[in-house]
PDB file of N, CA and C in Angstrom:
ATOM      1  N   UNK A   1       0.842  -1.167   0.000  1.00  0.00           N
ATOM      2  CA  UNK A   1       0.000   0.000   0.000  1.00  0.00           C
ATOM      3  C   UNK A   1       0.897   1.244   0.000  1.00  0.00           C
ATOM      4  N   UNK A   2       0.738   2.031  -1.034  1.00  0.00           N
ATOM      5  CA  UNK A   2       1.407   2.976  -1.268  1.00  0.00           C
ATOM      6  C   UNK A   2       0.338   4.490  -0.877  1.00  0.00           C
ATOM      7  N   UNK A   3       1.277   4.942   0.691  1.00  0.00           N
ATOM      8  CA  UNK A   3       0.162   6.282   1.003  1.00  0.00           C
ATOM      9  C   UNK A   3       1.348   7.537   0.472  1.00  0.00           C
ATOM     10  N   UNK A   4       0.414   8.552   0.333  1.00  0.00           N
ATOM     11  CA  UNK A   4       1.301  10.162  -0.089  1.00  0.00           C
ATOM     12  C   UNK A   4       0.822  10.788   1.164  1.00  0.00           C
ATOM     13  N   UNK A   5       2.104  10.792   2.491  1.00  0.00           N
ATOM     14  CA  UNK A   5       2.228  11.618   3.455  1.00  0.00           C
ATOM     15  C   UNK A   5       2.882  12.809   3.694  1.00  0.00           C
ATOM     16  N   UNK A   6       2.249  14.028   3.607  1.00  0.00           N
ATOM     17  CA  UNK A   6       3.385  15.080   4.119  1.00  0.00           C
ATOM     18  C   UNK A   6       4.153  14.972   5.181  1.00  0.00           C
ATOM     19  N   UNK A   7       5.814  15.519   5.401  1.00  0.00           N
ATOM     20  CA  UNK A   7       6.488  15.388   6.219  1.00  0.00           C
ATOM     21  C   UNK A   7       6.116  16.914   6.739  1.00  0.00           C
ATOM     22  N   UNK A   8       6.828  16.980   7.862  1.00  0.00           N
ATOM     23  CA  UNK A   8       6.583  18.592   8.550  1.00  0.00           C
ATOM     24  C   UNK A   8       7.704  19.369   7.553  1.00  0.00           C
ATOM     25  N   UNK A   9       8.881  18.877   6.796  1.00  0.00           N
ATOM     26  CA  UNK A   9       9.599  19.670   6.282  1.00  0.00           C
ATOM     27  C   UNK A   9       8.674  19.447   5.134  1.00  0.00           C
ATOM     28  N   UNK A  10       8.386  18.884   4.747  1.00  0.00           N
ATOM     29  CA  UNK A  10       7.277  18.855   3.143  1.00  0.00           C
ATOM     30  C   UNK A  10       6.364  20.462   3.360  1.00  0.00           C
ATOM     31  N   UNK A  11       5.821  20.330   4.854  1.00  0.00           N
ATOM     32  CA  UNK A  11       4.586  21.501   5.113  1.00  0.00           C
ATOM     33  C   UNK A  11       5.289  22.994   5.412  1.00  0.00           C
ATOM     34  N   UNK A  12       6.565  22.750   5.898  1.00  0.00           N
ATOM     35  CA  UNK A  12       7.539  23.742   5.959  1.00  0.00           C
ATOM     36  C   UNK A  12       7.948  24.706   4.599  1.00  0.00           C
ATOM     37  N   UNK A  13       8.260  23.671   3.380  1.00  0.00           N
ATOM     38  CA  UNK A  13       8.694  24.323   2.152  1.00  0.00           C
ATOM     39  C   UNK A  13       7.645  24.144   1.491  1.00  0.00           C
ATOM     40  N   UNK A  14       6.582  23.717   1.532  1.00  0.00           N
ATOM     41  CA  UNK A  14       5.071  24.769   1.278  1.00  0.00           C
ATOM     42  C   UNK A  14       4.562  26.157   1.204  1.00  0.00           C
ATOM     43  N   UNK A  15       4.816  26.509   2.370  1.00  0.00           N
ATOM     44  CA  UNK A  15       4.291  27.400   3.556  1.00  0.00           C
ATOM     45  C   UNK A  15       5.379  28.706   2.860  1.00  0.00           C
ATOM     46  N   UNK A  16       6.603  27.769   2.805  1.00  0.00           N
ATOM     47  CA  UNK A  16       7.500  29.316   2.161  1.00  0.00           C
ATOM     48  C   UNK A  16       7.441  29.834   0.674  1.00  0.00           C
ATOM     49  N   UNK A  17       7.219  28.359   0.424  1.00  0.00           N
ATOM     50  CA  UNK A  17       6.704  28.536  -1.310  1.00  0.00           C
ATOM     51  C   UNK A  17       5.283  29.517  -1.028  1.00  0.00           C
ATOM     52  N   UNK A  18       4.282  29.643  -0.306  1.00  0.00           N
ATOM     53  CA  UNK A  18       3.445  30.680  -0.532  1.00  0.00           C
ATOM     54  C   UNK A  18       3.805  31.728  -0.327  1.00  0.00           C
ATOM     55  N   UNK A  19       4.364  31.955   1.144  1.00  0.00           N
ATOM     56  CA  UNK A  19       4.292  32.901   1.531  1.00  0.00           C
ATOM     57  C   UNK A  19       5.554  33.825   0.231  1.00  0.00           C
ATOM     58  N   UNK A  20       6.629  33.273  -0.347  1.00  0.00           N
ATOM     59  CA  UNK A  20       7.018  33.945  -1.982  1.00  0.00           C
ATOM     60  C   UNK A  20       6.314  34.583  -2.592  1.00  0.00           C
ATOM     61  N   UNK A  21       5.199  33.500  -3.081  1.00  0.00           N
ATOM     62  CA  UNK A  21       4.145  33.645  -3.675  1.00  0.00           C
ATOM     63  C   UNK A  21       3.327  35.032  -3.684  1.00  0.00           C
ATOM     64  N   UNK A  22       2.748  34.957  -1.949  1.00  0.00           N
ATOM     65  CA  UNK A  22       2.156  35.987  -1.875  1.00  0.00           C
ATOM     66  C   UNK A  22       2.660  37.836  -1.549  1.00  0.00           C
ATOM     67  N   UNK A  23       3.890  37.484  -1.149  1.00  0.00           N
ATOM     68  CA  UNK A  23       4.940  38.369  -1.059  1.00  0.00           C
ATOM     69  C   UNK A  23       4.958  39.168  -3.229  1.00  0.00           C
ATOM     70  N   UNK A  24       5.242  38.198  -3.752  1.00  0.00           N
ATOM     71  CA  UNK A  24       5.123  38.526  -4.652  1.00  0.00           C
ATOM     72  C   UNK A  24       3.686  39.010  -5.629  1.00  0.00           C
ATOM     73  N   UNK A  25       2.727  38.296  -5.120  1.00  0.00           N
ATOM     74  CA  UNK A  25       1.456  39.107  -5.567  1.00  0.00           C
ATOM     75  C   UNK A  25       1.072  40.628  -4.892  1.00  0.00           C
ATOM     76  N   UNK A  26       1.609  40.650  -3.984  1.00  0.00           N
ATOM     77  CA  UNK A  26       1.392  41.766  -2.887  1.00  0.00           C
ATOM     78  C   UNK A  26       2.083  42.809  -3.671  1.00  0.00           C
ATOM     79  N   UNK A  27       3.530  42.822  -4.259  1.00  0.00           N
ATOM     80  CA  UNK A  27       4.001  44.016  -5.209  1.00  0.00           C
ATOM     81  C   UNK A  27       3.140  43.910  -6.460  1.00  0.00           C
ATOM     82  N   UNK A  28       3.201  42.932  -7.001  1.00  0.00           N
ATOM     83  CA  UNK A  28       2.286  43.215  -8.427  1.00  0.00           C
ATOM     84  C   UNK A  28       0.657  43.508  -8.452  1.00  0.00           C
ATOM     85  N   UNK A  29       0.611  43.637  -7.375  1.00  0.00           N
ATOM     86  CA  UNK A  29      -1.071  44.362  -7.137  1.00  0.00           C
ATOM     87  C   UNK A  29      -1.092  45.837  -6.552  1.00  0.00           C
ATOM     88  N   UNK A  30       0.701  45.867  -6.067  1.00  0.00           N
ATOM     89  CA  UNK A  30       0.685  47.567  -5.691  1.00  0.00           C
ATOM     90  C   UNK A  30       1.003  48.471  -7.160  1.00  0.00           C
ATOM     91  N   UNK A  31       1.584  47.370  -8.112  1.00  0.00           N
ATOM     92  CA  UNK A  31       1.845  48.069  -8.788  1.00  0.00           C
ATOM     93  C   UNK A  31       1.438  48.243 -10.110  1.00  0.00           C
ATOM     94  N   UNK A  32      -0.129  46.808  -9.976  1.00  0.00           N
ATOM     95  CA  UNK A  32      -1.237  47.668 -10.880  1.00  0.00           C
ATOM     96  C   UNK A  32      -1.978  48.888  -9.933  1.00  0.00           C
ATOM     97  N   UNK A  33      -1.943  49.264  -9.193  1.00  0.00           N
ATOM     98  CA  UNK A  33      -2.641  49.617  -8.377  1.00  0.00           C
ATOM     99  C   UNK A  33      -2.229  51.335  -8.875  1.00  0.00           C
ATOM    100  N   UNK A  34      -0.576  51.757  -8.624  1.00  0.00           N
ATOM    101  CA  UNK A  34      -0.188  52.839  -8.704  1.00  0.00           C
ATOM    102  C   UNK A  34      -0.228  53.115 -10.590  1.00  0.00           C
ATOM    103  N   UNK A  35      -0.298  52.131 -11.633  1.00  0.00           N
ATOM    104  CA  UNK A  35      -0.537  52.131 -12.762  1.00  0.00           C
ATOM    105  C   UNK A  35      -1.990  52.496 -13.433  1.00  0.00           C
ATOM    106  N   UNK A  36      -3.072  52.071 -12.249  1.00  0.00           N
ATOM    107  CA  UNK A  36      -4.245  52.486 -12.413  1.00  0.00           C
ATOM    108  C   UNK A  36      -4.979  54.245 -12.071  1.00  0.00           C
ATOM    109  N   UNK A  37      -4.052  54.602 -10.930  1.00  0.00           N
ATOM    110  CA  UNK A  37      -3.771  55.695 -10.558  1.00  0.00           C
ATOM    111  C   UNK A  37      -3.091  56.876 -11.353  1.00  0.00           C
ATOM    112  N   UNK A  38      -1.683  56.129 -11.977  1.00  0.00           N
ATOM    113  CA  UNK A  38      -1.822  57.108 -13.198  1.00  0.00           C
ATOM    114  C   UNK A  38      -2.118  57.212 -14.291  1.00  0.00           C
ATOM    115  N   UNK A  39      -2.745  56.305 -14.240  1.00  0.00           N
ATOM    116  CA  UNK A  39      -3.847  56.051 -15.798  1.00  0.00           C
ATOM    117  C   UNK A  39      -4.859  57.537 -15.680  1.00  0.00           C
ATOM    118  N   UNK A  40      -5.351  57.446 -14.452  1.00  0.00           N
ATOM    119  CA  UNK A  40      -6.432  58.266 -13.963  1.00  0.00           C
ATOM    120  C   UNK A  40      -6.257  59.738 -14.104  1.00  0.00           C
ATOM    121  N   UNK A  41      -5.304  59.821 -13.604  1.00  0.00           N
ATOM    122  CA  UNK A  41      -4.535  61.201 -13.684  1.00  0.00           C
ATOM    123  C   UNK A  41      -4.054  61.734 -14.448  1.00  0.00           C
ATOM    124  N   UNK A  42      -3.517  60.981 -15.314  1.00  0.00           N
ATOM    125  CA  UNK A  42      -3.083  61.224 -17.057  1.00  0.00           C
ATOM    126  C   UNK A  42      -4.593  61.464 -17.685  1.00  0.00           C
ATOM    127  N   UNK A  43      -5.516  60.757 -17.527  1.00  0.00           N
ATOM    128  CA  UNK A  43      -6.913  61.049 -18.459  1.00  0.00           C
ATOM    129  C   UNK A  43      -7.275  62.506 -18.205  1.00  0.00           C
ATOM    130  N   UNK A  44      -7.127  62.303 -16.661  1.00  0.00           N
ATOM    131  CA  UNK A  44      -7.606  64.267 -16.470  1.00  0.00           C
ATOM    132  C   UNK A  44      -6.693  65.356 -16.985  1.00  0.00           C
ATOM    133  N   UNK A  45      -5.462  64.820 -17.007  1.00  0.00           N
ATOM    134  CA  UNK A  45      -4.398  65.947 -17.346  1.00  0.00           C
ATOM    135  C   UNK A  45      -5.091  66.233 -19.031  1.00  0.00           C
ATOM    136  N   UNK A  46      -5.421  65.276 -19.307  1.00  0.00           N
ATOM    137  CA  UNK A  46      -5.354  64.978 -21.556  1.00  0.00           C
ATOM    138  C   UNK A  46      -6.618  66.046 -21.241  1.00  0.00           C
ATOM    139  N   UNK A  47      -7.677  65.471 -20.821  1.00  0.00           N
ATOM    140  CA  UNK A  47      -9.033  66.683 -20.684  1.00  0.00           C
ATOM    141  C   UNK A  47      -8.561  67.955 -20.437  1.00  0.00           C
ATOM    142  N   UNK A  48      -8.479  68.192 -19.269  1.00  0.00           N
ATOM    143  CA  UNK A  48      -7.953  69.331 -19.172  1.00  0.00           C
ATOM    144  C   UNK A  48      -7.433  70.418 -20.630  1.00  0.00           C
ATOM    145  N   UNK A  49      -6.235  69.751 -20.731  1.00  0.00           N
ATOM    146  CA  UNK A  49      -5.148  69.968 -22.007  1.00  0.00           C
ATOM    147  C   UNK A  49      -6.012  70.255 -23.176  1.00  0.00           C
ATOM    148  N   UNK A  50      -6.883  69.043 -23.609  1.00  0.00           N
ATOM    149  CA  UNK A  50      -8.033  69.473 -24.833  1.00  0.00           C
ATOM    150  C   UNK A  50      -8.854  70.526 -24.966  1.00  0.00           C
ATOM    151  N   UNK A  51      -9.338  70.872 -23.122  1.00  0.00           N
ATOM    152  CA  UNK A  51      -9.902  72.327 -22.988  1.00  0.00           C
ATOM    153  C   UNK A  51      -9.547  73.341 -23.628  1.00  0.00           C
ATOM    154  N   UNK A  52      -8.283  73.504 -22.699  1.00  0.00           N
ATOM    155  CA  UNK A  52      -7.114  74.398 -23.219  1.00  0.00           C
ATOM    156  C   UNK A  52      -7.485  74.958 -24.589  1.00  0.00           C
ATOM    157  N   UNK A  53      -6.471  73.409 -25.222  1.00  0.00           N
ATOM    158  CA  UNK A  53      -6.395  73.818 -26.827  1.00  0.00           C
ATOM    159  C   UNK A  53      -7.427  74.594 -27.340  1.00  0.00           C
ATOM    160  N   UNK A  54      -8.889  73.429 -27.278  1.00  0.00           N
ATOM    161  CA  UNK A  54     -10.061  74.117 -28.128  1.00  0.00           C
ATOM    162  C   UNK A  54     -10.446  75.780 -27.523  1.00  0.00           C
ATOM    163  N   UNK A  55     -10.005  75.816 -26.501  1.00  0.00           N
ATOM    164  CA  UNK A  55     -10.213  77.929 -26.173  1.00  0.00           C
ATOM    165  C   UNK A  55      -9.564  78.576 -26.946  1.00  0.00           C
ATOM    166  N   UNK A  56      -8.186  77.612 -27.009  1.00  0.00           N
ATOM    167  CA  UNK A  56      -7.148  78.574 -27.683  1.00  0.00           C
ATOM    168  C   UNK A  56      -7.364  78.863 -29.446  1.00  0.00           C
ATOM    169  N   UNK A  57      -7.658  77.345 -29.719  1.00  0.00           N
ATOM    170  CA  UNK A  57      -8.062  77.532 -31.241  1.00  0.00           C
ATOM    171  C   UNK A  57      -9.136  78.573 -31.214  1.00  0.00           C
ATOM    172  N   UNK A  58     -10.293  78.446 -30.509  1.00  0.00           N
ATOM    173  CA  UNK A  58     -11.245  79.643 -30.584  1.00  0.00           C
ATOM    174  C   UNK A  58     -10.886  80.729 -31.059  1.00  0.00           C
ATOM    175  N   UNK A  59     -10.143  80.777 -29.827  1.00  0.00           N
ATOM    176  CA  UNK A  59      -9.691  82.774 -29.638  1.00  0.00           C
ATOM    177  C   UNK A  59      -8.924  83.022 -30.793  1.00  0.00           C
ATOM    178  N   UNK A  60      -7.779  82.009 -31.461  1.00  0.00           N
ATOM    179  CA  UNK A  60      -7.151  82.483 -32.842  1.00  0.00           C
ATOM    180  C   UNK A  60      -8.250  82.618 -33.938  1.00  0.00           C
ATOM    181  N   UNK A  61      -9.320  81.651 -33.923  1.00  0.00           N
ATOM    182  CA  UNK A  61      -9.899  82.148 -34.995  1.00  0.00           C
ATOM    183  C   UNK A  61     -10.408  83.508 -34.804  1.00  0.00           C
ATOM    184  N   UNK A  62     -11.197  83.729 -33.716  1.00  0.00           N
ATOM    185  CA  UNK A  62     -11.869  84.921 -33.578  1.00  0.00           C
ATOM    186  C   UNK A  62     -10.596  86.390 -33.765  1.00  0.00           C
ATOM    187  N   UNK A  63      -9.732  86.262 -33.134  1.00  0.00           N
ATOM    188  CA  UNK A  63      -8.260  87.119 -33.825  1.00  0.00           C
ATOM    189  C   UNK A  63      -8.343  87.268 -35.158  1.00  0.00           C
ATOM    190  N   UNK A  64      -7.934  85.758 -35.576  1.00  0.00           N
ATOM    191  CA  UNK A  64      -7.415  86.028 -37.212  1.00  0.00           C
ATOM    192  C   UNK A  64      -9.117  86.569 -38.150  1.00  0.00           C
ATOM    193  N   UNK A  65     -10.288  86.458 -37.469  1.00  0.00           N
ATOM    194  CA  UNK A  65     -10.920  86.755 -38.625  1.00  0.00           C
ATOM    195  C   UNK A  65     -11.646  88.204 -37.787  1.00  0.00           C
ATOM    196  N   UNK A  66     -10.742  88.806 -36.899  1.00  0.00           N
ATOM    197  CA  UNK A  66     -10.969  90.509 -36.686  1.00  0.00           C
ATOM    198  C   UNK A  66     -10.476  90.805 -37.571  1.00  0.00           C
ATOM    199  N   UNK A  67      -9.088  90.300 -37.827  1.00  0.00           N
ATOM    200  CA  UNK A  67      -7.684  90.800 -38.506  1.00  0.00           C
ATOM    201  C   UNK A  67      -8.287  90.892 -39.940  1.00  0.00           C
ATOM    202  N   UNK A  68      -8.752  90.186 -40.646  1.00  0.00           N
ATOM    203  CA  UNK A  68      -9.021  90.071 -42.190  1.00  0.00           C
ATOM    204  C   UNK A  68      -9.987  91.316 -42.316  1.00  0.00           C
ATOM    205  N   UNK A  69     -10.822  91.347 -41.699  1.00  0.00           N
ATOM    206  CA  UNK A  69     -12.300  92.660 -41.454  1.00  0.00           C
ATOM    207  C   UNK A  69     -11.388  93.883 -41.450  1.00  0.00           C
ATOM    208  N   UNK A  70     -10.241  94.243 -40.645  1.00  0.00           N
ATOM    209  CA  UNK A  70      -9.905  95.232 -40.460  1.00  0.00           C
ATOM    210  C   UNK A  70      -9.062  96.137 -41.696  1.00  0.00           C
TER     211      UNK A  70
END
């Protein structure tokens, strides 16, 4: 009769194999985490920025077509 018993060193290098494991999921979830963050912050900066522009294009047109009238 063939049984599959863990030894305590079997449950030992388990235990460290997770805790790697989770050591290592623990950075790669901080660092979707801070990636999601500046995802976020970059979208508002681009809005923002598009504001901007389209005022600015405004105001040149409204300039350049005083300028032609005058």
């Amino acid at each position: 009769m063939n049984t599959n018993v863990a030894t305590k060193d079997d449950i030992k290098r388990m235990e460290t194999k997770l805790d790697k494991l989770q050591n290592t999921l623990d950075g790669f979830v901080g660092v979707v985490d801070d990636l999601r963050t500046d995802n976020t912050v970059g979208t508002y900066q681009t809005r923002e920025l598009r504001e901007i522009m389209e005022n600015h294009e405004k105001r040149l047109k409204h300039l350049e077509s005083s300028k032609q009238i005058s």
